[in-house]
N, C-alpha and C. Protein backbone atom coordinates (compact mmCIF):
# COMPACT_ATOMS: atom_id res chain seq x y z
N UNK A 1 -26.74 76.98 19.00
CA UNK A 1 -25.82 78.11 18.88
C UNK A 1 -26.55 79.27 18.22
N UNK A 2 -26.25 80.43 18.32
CA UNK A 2 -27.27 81.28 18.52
C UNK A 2 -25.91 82.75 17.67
N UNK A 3 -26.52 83.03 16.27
CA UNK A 3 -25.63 83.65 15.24
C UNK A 3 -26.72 84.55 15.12
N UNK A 4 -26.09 85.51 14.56
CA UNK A 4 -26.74 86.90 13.54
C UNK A 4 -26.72 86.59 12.26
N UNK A 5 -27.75 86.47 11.59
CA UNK A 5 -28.00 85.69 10.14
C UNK A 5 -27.47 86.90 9.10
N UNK A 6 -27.62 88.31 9.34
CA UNK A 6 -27.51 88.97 8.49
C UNK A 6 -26.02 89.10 8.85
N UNK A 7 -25.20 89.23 9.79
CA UNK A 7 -23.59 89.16 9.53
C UNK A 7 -23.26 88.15 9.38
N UNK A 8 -23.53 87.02 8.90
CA UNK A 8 -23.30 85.87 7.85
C UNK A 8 -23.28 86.00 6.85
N UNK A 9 -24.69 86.66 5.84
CA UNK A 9 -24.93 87.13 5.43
C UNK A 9 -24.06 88.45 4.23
N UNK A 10 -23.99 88.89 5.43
CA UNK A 10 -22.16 90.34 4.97
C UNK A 10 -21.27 89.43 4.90
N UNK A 11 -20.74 88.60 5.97
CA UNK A 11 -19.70 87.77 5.53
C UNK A 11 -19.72 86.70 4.15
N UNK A 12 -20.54 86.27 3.80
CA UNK A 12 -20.89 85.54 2.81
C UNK A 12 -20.64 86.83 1.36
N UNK A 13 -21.47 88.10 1.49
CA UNK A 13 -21.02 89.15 0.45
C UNK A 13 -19.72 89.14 -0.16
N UNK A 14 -18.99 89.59 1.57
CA UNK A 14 -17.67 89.70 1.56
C UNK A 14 -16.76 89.26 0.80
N UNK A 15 -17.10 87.50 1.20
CA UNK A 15 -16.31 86.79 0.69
C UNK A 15 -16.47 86.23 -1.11
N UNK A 16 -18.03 86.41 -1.03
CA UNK A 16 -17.89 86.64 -3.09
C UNK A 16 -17.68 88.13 -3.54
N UNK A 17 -17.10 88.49 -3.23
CA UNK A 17 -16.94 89.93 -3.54
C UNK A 17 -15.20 90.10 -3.73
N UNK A 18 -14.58 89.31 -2.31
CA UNK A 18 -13.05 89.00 -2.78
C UNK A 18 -12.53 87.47 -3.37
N UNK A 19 -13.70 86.67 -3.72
CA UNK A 19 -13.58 85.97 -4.93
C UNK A 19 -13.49 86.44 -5.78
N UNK A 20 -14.19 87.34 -6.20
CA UNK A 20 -14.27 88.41 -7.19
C UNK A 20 -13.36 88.74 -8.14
N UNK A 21 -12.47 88.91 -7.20
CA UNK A 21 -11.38 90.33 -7.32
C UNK A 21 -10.19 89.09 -7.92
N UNK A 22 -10.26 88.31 -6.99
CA UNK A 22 -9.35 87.39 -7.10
C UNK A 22 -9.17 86.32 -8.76
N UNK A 23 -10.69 86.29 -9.04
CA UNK A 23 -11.15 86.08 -10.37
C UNK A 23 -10.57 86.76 -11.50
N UNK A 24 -10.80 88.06 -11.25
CA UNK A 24 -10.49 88.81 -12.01
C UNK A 24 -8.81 89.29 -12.10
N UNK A 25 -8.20 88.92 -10.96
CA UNK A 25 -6.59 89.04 -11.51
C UNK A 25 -6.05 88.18 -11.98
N UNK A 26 -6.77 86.89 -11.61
CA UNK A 26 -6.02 85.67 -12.05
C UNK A 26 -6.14 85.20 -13.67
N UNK A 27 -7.14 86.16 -14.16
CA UNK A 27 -7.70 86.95 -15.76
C UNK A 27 -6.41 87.32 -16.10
N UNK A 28 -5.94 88.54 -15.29
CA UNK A 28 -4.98 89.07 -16.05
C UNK A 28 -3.83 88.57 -16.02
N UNK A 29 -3.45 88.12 -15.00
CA UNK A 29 -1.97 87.05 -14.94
C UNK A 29 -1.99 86.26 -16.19
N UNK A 30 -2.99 85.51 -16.55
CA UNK A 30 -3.37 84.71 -17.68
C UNK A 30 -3.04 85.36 -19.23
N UNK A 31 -3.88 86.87 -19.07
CA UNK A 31 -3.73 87.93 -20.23
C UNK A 31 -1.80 87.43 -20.34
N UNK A 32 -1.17 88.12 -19.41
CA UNK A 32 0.45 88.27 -19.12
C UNK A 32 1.44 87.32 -19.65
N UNK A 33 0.49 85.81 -18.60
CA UNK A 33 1.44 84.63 -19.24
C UNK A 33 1.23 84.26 -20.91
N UNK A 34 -0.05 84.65 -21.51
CA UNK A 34 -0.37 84.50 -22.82
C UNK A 34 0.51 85.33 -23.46
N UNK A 35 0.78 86.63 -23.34
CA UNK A 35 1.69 87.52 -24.08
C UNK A 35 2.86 87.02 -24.00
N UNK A 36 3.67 86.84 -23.13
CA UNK A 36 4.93 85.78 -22.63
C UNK A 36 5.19 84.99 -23.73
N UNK A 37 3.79 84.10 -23.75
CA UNK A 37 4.29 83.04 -24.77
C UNK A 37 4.34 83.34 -25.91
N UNK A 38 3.16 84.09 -26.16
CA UNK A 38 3.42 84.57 -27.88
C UNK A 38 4.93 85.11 -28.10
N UNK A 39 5.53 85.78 -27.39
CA UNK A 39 6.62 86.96 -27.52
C UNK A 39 7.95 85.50 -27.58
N UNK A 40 7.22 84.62 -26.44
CA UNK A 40 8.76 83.71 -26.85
C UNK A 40 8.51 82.49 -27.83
N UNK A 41 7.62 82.39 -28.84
CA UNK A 41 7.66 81.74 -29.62
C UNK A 41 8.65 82.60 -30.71
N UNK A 42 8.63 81.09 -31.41
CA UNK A 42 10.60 81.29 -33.07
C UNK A 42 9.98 82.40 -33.55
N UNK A 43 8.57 83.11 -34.04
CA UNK A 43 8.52 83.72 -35.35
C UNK A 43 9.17 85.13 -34.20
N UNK A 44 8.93 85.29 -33.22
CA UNK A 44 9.27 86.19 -32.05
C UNK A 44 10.66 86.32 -31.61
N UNK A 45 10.56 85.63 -30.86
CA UNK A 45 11.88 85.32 -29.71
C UNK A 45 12.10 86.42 -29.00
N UNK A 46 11.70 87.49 -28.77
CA UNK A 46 12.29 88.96 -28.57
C UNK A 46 11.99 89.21 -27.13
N UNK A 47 12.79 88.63 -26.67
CA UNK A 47 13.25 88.94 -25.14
C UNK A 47 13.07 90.61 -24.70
N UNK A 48 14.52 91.15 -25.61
CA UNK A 48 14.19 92.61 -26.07
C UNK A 48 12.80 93.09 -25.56
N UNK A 49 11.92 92.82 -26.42
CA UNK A 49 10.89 93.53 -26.44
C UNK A 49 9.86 93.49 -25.38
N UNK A 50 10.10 92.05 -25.02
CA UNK A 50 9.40 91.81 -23.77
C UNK A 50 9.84 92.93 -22.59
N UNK A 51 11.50 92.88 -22.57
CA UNK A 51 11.55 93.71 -21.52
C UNK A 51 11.35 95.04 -21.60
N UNK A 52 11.20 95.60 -23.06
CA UNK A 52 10.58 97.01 -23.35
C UNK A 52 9.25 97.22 -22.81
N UNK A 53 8.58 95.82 -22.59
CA UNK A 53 7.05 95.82 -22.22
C UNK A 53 6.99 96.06 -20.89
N UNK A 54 8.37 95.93 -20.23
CA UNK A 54 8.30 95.85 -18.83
C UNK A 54 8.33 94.43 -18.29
N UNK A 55 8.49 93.58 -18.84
CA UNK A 55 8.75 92.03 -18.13
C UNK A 55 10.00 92.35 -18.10
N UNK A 56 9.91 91.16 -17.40
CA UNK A 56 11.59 90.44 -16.20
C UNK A 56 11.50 88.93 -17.13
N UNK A 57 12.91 88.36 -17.22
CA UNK A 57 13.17 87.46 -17.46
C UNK A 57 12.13 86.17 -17.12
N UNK A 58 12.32 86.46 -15.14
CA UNK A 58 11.56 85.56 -14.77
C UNK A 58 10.37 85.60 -14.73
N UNK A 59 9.10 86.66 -15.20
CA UNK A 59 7.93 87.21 -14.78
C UNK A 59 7.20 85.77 -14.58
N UNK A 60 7.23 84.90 -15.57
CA UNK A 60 6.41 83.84 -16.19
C UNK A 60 6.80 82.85 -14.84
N UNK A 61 7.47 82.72 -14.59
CA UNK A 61 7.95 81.66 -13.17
C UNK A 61 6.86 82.47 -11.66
N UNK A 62 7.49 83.35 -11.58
CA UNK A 62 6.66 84.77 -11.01
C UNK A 62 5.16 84.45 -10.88
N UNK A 63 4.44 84.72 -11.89
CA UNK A 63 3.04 85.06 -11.94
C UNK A 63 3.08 83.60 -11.94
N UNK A 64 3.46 82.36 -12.40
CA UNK A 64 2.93 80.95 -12.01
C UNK A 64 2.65 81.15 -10.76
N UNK A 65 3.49 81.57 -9.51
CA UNK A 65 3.39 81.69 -8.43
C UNK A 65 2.54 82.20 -7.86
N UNK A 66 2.01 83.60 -7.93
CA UNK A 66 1.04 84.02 -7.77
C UNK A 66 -0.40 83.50 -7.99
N UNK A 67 -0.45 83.07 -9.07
CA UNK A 67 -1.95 82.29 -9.81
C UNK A 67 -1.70 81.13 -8.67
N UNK A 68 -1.08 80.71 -7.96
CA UNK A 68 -1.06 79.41 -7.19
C UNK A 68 -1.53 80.25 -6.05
N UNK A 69 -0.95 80.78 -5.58
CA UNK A 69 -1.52 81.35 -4.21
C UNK A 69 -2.44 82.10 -4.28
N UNK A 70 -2.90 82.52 -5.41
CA UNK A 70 -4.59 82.65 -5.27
C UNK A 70 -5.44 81.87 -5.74
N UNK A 71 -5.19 80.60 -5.76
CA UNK A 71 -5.90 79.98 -6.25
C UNK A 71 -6.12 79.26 -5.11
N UNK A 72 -4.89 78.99 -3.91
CA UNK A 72 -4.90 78.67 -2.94
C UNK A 72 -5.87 79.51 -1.97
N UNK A 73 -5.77 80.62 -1.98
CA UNK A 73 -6.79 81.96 -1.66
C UNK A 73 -8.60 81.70 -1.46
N UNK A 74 -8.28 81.49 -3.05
CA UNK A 74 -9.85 81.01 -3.15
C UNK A 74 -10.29 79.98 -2.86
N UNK A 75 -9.25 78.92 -2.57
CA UNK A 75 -9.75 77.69 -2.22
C UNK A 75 -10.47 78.09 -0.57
N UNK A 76 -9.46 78.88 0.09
CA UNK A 76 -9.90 78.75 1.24
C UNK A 76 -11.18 79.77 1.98
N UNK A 77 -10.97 80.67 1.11
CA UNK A 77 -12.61 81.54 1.34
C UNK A 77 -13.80 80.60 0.81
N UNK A 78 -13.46 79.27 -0.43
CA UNK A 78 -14.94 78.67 -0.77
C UNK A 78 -15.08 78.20 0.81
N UNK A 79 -14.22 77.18 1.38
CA UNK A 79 -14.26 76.20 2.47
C UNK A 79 -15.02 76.80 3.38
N UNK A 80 -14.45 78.58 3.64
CA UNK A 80 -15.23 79.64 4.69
C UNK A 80 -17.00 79.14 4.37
N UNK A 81 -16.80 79.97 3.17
CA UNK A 81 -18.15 80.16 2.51
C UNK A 81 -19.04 79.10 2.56
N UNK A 82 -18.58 78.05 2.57
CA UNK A 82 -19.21 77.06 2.39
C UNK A 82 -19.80 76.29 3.80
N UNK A 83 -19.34 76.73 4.66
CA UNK A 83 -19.04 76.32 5.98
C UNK A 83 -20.46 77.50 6.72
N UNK A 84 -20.30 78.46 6.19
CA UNK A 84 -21.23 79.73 6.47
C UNK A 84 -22.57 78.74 6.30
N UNK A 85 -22.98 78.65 4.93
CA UNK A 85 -23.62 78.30 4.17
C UNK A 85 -24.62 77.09 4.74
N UNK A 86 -23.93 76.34 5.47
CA UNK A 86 -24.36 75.13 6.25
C UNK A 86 -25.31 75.46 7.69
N UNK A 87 -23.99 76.75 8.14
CA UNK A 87 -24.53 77.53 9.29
C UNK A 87 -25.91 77.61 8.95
N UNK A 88 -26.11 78.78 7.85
CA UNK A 88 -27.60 79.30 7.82
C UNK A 88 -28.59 78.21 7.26
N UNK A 89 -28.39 77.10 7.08
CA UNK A 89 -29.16 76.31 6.17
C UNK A 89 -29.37 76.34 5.69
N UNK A 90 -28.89 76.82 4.02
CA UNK A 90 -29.16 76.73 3.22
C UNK A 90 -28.89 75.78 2.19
């Protein structure tokens, strides 16, 4: 079978490049759900304030969700990537 090594290559970029990204939000979801918890621990409790912060009741149910489907995300660009990877022999 007979491929273009360097658009493998880009595709391989590509795809650590929106690992990347994906890395890096699933950072901040983390930042989010950490504030969450601090805010709903006893010395806290302040719902209030949370929603002054701009959270929703449910955010924390929410962003679980999200962190799953990109995690699902990334699972499936490694499989790509990895699959590339074999292509070129490396």
């Amino acid at each position: 079978m007979k491929f273009d090594k360097e658009a493998v290559n880009q595709l391989l970029k590509k795809i650590d490049d929106k690992q990347g990204e994906i890395t890096v939000e699933y950072g901040a979801l983390n930042e989010k759900l950490e504030m969450i918890k601090i805010m709903n621990e006893e010395e806290f409790n302040s719902l209030p304030l949370l929603l002054e912060l701009g959270f929703k009741a449910d955010d924390e149910t929410e962003i679980k969700l999200k962190q799953q489907q990109l995690q699902e995300h990334f699972t499936a660009l490694d499989e790509v990537r990895q699959k590339l990877i074999v292509l070129l022999g490396k």
